[in-house]
PDB file of N, CA and C in Angstrom:
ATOM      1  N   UNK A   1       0.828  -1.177   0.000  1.00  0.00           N
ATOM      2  CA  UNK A   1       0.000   0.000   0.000  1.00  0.00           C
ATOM      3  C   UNK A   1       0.875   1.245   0.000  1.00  0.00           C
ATOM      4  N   UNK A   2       1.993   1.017   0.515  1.00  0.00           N
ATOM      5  CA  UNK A   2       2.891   2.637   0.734  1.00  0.00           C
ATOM      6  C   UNK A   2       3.334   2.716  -0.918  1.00  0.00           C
ATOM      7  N   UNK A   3       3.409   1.841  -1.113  1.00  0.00           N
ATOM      8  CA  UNK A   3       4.494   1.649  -2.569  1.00  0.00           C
ATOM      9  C   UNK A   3       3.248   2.434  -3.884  1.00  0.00           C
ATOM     10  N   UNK A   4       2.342   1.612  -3.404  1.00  0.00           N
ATOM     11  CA  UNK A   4       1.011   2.002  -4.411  1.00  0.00           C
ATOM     12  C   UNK A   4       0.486   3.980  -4.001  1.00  0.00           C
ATOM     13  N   UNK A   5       0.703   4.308  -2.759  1.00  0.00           N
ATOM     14  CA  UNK A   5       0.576   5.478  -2.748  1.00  0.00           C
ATOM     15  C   UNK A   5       1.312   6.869  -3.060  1.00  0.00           C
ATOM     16  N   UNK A   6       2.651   6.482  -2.763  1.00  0.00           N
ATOM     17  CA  UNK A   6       3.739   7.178  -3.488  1.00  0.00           C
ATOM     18  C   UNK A   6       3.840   6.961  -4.219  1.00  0.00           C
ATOM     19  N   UNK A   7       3.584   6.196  -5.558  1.00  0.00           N
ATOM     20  CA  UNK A   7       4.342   5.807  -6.975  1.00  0.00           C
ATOM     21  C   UNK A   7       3.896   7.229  -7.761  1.00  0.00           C
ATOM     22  N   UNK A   8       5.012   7.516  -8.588  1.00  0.00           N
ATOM     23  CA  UNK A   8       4.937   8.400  -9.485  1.00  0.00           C
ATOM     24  C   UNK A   8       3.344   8.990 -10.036  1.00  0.00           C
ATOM     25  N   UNK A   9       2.709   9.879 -10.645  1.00  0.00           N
ATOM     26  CA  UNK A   9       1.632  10.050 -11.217  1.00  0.00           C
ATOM     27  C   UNK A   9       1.931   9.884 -12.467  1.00  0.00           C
ATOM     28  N   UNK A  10       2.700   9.655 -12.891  1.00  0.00           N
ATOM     29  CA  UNK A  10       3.064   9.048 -14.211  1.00  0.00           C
ATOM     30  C   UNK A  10       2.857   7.664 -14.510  1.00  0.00           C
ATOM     31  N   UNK A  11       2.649   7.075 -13.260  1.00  0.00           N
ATOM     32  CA  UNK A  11       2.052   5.295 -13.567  1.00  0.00           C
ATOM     33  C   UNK A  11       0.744   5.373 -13.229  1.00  0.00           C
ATOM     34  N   UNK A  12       0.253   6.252 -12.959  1.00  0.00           N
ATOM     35  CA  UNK A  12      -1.190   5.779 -13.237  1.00  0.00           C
ATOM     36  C   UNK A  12      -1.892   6.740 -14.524  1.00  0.00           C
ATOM     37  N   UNK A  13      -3.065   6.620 -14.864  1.00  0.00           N
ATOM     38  CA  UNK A  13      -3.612   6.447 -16.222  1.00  0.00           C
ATOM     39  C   UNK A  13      -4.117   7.948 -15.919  1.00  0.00           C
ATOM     40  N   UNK A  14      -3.835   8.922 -17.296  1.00  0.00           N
ATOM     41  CA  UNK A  14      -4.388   9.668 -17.100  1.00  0.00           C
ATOM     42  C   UNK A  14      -5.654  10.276 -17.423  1.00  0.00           C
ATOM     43  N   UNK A  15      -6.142  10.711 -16.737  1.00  0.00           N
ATOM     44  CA  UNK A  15      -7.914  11.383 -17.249  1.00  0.00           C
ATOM     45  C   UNK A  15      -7.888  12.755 -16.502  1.00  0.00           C
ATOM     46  N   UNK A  16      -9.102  13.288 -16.844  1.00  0.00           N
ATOM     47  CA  UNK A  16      -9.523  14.318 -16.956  1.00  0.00           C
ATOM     48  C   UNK A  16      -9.486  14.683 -14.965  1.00  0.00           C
ATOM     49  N   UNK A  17      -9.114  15.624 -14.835  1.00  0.00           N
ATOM     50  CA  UNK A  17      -8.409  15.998 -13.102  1.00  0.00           C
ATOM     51  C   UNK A  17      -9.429  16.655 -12.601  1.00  0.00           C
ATOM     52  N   UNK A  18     -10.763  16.279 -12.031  1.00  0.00           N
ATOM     53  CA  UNK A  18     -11.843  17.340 -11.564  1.00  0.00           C
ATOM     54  C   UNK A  18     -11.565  16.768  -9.990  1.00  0.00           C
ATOM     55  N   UNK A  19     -10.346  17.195  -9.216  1.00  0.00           N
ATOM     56  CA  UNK A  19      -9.700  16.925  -8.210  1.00  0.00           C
ATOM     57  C   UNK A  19     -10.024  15.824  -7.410  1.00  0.00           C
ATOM     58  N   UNK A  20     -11.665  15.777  -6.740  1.00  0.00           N
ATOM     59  CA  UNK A  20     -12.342  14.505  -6.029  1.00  0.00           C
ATOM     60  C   UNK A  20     -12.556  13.345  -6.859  1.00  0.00           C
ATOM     61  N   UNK A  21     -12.361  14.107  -7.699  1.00  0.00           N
ATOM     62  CA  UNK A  21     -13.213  13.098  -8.950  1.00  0.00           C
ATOM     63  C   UNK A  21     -12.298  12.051  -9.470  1.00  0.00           C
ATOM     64  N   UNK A  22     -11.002  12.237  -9.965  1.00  0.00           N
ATOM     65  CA  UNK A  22     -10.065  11.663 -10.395  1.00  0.00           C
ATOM     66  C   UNK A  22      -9.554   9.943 -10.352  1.00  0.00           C
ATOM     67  N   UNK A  23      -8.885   9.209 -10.992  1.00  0.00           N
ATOM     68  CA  UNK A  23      -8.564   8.071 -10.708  1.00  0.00           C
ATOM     69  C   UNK A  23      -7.643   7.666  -9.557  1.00  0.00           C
ATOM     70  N   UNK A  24      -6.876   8.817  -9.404  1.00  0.00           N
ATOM     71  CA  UNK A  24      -5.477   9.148  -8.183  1.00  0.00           C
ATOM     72  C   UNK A  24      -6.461   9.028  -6.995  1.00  0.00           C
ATOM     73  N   UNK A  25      -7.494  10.026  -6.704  1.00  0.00           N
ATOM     74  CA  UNK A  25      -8.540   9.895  -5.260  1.00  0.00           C
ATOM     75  C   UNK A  25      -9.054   8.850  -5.282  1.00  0.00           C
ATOM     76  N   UNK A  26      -9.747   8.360  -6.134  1.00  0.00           N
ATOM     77  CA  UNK A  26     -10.829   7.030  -5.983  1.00  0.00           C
ATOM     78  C   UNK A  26      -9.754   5.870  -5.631  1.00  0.00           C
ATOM     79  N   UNK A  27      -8.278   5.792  -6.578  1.00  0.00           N
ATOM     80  CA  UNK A  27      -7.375   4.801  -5.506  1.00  0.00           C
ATOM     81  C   UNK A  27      -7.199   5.032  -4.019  1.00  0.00           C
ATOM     82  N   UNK A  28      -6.967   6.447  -3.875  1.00  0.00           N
ATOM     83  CA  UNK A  28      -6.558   6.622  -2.258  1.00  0.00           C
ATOM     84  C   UNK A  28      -7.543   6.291  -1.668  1.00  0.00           C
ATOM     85  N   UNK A  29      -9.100   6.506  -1.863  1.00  0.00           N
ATOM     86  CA  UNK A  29     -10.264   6.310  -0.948  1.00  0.00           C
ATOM     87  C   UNK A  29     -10.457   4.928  -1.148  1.00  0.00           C
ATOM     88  N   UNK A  30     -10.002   4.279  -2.087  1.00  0.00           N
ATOM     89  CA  UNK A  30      -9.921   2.556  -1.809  1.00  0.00           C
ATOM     90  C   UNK A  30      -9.051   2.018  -1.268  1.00  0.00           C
ATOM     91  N   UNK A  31      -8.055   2.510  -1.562  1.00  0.00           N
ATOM     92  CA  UNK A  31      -7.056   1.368  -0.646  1.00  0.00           C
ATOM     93  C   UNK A  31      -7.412   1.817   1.122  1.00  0.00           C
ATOM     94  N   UNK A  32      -7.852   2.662   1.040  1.00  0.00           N
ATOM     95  CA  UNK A  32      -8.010   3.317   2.215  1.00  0.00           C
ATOM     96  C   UNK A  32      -9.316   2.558   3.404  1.00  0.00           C
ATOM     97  N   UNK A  33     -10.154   2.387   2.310  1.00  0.00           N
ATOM     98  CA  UNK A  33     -11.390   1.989   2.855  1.00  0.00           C
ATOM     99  C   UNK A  33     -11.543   0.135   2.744  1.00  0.00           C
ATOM    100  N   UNK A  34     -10.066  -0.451   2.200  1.00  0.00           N
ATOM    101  CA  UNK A  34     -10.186  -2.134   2.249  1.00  0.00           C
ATOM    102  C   UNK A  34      -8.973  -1.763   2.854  1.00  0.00           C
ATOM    103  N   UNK A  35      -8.456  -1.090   3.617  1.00  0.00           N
ATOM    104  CA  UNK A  35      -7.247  -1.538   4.599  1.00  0.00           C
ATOM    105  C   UNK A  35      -7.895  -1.018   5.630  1.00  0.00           C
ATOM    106  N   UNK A  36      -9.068  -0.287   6.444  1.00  0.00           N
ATOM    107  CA  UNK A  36      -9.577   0.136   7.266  1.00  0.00           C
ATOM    108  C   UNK A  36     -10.422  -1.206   7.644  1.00  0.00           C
ATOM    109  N   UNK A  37     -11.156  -1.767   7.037  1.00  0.00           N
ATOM    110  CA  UNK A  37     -12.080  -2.748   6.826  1.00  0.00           C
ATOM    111  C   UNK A  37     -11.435  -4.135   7.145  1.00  0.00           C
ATOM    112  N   UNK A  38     -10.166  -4.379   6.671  1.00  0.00           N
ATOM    113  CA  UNK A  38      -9.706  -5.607   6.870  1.00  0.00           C
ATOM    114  C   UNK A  38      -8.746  -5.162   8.219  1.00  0.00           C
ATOM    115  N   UNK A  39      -8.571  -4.321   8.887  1.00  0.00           N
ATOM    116  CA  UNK A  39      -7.973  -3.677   9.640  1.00  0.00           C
ATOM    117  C   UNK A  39      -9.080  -4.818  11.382  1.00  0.00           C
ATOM    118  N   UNK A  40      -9.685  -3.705  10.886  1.00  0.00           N
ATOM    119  CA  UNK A  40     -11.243  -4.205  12.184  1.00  0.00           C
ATOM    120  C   UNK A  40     -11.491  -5.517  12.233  1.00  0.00           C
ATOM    121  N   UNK A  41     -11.768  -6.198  10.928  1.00  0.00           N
ATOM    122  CA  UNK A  41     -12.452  -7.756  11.022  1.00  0.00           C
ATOM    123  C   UNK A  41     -10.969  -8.309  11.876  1.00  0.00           C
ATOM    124  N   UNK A  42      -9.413  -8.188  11.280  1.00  0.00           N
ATOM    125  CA  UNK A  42      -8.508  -8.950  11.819  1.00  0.00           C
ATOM    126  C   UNK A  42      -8.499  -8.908  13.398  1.00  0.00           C
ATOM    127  N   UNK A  43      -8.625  -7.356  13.505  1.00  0.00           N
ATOM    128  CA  UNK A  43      -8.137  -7.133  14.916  1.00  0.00           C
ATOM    129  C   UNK A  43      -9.185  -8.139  15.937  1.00  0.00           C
ATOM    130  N   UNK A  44     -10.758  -7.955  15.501  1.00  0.00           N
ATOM    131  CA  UNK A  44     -11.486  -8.381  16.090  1.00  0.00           C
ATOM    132  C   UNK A  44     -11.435  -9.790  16.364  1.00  0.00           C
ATOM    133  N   UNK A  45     -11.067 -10.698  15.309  1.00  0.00           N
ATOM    134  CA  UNK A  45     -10.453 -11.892  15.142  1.00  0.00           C
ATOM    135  C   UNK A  45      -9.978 -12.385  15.635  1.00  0.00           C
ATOM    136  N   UNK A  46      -8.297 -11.845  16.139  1.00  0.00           N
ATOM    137  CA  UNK A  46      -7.072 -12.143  16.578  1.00  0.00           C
ATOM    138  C   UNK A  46      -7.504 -12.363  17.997  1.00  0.00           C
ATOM    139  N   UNK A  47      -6.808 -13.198  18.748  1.00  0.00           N
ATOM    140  CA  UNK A  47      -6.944 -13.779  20.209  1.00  0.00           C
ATOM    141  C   UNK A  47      -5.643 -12.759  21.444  1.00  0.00           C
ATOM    142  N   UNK A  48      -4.727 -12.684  20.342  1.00  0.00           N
ATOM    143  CA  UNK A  48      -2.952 -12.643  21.400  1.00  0.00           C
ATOM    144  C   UNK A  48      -3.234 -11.238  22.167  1.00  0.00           C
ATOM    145  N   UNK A  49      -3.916  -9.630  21.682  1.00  0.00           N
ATOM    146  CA  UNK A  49      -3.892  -9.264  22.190  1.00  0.00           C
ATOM    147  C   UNK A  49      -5.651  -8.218  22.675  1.00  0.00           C
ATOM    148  N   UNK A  50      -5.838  -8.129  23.880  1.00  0.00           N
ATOM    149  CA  UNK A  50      -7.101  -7.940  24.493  1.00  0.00           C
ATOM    150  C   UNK A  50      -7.473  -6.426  23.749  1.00  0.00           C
ATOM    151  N   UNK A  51      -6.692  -6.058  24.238  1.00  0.00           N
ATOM    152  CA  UNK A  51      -7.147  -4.204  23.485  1.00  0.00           C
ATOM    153  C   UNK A  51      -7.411  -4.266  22.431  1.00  0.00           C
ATOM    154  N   UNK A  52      -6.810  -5.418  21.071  1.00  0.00           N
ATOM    155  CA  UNK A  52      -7.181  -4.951  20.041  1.00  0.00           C
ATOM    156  C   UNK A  52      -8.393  -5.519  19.341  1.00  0.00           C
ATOM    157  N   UNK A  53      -8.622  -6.875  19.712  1.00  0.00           N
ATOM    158  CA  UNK A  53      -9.870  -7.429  20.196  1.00  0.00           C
ATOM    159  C   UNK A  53     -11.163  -6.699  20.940  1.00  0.00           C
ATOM    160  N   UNK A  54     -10.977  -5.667  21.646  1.00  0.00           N
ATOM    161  CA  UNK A  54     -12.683  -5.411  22.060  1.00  0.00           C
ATOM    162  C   UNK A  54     -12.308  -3.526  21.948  1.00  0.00           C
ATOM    163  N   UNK A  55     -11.621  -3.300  21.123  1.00  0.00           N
ATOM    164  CA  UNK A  55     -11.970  -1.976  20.788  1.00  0.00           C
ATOM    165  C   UNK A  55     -11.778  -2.019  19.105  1.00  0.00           C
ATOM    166  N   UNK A  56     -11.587  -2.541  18.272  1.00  0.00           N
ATOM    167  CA  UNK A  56     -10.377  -2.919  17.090  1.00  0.00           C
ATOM    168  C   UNK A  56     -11.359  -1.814  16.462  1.00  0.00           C
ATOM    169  N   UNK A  57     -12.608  -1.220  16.242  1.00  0.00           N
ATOM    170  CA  UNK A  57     -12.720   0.223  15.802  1.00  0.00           C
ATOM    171  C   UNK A  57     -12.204   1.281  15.977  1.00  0.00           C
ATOM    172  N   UNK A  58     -11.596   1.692  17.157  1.00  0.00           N
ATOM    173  CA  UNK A  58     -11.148   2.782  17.838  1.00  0.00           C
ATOM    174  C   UNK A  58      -9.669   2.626  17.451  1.00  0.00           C
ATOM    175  N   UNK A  59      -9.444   1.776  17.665  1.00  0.00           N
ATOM    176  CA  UNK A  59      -7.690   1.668  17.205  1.00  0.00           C
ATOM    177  C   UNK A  59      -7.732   1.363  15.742  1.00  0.00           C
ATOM    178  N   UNK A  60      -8.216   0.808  15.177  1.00  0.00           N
ATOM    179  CA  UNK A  60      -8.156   0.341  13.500  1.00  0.00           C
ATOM    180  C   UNK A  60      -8.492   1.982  13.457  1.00  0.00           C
ATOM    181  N   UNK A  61      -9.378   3.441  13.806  1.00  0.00           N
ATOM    182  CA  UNK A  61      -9.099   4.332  12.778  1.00  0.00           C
ATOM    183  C   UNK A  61      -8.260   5.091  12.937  1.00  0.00           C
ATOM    184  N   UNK A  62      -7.789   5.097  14.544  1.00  0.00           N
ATOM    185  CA  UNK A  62      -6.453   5.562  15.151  1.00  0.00           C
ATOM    186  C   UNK A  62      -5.145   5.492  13.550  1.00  0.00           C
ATOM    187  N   UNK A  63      -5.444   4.096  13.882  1.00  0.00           N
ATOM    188  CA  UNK A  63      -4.040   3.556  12.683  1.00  0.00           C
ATOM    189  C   UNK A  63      -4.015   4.194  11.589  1.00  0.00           C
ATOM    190  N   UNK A  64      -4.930   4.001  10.597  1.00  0.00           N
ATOM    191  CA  UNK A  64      -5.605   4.407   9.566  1.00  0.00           C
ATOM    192  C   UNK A  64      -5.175   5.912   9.268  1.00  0.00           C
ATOM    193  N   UNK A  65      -5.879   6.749  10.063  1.00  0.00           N
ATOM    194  CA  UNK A  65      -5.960   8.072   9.670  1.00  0.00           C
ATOM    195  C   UNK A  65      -4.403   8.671  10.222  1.00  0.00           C
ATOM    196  N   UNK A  66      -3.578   8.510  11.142  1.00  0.00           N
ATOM    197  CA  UNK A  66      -2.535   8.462  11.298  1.00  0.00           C
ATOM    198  C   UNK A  66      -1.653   8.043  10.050  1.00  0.00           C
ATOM    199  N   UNK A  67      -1.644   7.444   9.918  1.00  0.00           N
ATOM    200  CA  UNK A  67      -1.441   6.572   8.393  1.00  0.00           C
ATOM    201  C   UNK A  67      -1.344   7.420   7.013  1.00  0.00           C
ATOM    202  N   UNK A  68      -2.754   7.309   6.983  1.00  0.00           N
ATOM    203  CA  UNK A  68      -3.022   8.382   5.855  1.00  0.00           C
ATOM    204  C   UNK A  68      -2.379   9.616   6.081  1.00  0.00           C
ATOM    205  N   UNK A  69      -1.911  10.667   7.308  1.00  0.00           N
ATOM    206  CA  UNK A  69      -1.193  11.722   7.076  1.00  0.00           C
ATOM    207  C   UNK A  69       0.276  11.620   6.842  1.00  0.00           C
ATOM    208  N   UNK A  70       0.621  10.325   7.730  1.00  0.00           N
ATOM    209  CA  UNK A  70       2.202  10.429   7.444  1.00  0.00           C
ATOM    210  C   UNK A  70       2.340  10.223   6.149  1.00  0.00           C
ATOM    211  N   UNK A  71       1.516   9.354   5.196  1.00  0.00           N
ATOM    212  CA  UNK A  71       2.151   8.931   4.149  1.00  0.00           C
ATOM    213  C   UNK A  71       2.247  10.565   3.015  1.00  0.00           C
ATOM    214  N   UNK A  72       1.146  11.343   3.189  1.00  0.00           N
ATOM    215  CA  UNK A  72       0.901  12.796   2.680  1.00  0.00           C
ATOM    216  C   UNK A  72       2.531  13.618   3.056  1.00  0.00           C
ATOM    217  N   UNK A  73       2.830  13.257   4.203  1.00  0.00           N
ATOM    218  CA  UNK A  73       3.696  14.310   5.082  1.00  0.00           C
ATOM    219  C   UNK A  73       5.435  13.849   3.909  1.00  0.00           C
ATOM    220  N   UNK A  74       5.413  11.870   3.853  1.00  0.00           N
ATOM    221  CA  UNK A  74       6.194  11.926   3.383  1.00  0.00           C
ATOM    222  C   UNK A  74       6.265  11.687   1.670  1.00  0.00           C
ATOM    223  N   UNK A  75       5.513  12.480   1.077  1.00  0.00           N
ATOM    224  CA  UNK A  75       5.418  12.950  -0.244  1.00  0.00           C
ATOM    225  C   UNK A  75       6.061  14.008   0.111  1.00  0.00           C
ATOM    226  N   UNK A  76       5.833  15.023   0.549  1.00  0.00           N
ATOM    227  CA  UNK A  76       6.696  16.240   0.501  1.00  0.00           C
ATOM    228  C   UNK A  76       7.771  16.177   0.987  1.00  0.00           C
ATOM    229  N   UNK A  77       8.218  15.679   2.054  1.00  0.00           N
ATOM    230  CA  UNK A  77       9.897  15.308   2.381  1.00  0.00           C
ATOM    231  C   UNK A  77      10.386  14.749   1.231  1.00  0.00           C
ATOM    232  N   UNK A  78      10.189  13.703   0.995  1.00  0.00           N
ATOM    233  CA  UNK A  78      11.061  12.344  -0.096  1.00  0.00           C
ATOM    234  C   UNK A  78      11.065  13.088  -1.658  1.00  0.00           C
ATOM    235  N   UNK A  79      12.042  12.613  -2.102  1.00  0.00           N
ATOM    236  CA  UNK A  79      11.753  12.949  -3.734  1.00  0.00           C
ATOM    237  C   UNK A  79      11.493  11.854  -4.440  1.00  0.00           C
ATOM    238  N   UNK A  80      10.288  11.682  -4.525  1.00  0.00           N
ATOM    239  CA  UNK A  80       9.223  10.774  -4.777  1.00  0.00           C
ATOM    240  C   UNK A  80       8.871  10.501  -6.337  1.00  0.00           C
ATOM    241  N   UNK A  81       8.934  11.950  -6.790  1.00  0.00           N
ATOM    242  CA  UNK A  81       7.609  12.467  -8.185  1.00  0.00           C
ATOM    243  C   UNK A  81       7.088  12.931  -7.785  1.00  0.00           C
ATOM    244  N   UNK A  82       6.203  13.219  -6.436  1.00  0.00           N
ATOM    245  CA  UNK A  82       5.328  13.047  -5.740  1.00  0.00           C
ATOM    246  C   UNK A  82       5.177  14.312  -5.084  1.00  0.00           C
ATOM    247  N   UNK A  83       3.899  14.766  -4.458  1.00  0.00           N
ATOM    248  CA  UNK A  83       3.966  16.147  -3.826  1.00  0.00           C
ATOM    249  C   UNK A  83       2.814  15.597  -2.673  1.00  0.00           C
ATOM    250  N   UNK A  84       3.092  16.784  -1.567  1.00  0.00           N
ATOM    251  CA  UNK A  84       1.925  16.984  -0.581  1.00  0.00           C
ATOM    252  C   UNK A  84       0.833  17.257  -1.282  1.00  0.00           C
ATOM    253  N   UNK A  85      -0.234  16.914  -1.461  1.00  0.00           N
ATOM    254  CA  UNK A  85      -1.451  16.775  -2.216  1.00  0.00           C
ATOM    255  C   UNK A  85      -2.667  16.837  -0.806  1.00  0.00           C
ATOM    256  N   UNK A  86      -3.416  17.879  -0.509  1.00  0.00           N
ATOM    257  CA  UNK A  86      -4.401  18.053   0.176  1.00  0.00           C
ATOM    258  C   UNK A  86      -5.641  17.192   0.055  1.00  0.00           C
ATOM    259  N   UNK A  87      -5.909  17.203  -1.215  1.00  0.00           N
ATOM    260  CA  UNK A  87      -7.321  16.557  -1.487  1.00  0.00           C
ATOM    261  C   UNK A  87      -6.520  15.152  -1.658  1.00  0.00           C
ATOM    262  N   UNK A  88      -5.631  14.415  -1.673  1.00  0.00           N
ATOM    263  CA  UNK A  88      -5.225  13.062  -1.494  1.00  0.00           C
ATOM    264  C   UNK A  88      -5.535  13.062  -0.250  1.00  0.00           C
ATOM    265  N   UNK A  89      -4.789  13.675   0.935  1.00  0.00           N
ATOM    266  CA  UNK A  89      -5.220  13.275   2.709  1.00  0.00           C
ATOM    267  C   UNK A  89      -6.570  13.277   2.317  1.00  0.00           C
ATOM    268  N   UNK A  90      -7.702  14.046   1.786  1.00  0.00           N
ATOM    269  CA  UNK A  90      -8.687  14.104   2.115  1.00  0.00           C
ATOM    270  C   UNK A  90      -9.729  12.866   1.658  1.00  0.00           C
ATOM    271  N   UNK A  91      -8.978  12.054   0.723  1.00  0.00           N
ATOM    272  CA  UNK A  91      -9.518  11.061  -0.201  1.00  0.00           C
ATOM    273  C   UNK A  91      -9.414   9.649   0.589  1.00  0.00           C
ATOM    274  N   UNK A  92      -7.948   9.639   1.495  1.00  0.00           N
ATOM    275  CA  UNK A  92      -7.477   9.318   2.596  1.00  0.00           C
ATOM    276  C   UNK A  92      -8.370   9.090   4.010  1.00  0.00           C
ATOM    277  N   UNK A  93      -8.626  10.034   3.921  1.00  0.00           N
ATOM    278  CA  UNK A  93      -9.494   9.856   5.477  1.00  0.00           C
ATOM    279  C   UNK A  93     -10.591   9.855   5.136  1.00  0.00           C
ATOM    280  N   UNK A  94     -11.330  10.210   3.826  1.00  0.00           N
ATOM    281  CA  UNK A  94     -12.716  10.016   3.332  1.00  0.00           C
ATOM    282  C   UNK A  94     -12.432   7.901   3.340  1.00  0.00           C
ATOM    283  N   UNK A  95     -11.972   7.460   3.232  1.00  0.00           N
ATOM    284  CA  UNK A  95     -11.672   6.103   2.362  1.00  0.00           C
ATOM    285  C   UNK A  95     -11.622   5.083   4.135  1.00  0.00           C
ATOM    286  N   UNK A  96     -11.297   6.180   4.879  1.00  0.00           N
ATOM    287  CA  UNK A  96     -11.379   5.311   6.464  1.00  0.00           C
ATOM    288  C   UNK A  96     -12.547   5.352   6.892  1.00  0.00           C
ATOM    289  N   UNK A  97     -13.367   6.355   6.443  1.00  0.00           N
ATOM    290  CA  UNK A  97     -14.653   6.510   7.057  1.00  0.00           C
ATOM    291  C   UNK A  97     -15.473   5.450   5.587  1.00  0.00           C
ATOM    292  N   UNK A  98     -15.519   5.547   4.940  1.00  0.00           N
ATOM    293  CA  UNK A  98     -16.510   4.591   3.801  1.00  0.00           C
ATOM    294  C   UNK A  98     -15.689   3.433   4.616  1.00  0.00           C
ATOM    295  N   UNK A  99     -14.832   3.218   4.512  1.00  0.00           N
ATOM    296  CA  UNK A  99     -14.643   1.564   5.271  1.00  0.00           C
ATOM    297  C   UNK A  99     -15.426   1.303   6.647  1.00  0.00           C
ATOM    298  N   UNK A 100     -14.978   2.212   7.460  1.00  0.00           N
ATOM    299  CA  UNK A 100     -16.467   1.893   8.717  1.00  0.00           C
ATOM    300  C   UNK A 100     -17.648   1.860   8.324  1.00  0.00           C
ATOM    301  N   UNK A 101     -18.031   2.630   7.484  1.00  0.00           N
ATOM    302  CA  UNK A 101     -19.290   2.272   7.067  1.00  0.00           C
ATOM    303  C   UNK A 101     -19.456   1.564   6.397  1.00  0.00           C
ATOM    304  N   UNK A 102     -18.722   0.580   5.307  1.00  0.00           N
ATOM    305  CA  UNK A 102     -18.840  -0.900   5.044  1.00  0.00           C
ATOM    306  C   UNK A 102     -18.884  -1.618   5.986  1.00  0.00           C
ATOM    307  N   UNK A 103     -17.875  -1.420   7.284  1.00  0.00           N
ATOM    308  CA  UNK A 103     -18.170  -2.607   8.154  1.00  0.00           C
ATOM    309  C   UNK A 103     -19.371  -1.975   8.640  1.00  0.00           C
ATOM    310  N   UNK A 104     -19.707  -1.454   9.441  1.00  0.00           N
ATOM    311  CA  UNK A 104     -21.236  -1.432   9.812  1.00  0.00           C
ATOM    312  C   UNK A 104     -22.302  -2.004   9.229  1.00  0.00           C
ATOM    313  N   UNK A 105     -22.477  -1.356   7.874  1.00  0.00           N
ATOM    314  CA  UNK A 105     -23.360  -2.175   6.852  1.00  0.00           C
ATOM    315  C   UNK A 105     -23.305  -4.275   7.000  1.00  0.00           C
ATOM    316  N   UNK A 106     -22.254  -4.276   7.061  1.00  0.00           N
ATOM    317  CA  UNK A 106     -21.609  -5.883   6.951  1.00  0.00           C
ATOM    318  C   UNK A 106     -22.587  -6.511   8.416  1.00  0.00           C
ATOM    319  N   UNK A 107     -21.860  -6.230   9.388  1.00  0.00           N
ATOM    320  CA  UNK A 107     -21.528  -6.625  10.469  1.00  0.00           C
ATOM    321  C   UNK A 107     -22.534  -6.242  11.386  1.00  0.00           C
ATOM    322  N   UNK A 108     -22.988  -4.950  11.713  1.00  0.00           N
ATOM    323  CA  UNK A 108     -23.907  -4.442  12.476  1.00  0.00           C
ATOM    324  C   UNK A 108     -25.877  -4.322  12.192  1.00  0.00           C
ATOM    325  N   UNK A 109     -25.459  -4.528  10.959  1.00  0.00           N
ATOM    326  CA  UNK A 109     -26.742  -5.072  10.630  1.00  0.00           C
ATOM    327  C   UNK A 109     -27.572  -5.612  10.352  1.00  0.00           C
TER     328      UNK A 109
END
C-alpha cells in the first residue's frame, strides 16, 4: 500500500483531473477503505492481544488516519515524483470513514 501510494503520477492512467473526482482519489479512498475494513475484522479476530480485540474500531481508525497523514507528510519530504497533495489526505481519510461504514453495513446489521 505505501508503494502504491507514493508511486509516481506518471504510472497511473491519465484522465480528466476534476480533483475529487479523479482516478489518483478514488485509488486513495480505496485502498483506504479495504485496509480500514480488513484492519477491524482482523483485529477483532485475533486472540494474542485484548485491546485490540474489544476496541479494534477505535484503534483500526487511530491507525488508519494516522497513516493516511504520514504517508501525505512523506510525499513532501522524499523525492518521490510526488507532492503533498491536500485533497489526497482528504480522499485518505474520506476512504477510512466509507470503510467503517462498510463494516457497519456488513456486520452491524
Amino acid at each position: 500500500m505505501l508503494l502504491l501510494t507514493i508511486a509516481t503520477k506518471g504510472d497511473l492512467p491519465k484522465m480528466n483531473q476534476w480533483d475529487l473526482l479523479s482516478f489518483d482519489k478514488f485509488a486513495h479512498f480505496s485502498q483506504f477503505c479495504i485496509l480500514i475494513f480488513l484492519m477491524i475484522v482482523g483485529f477483532h479476530k485475533q486472540h494474542t492481544f485484548s485491546a485490540l480485540r474489544y476496541r479494534p474500531i477505535q484503534i483500526s481508525l487511530i491507525i488508519c488516519l494516522v497513516y493516511a497523514i504520514i504517508l501525505e507528510i512523506l510525499q513532501l519530504l522524499l523525492a518521490t515524483g510526488r507532492s503533498f497533495d491536500i485533497t489526497d489526505a482528504i480522499a485518505n481519510i474520506l476512504g477510512c470513514f466509507g470503510g467503517l461504514l462498510i463494516f457497519y453495513l456488513i456486520y452491524k446489521i
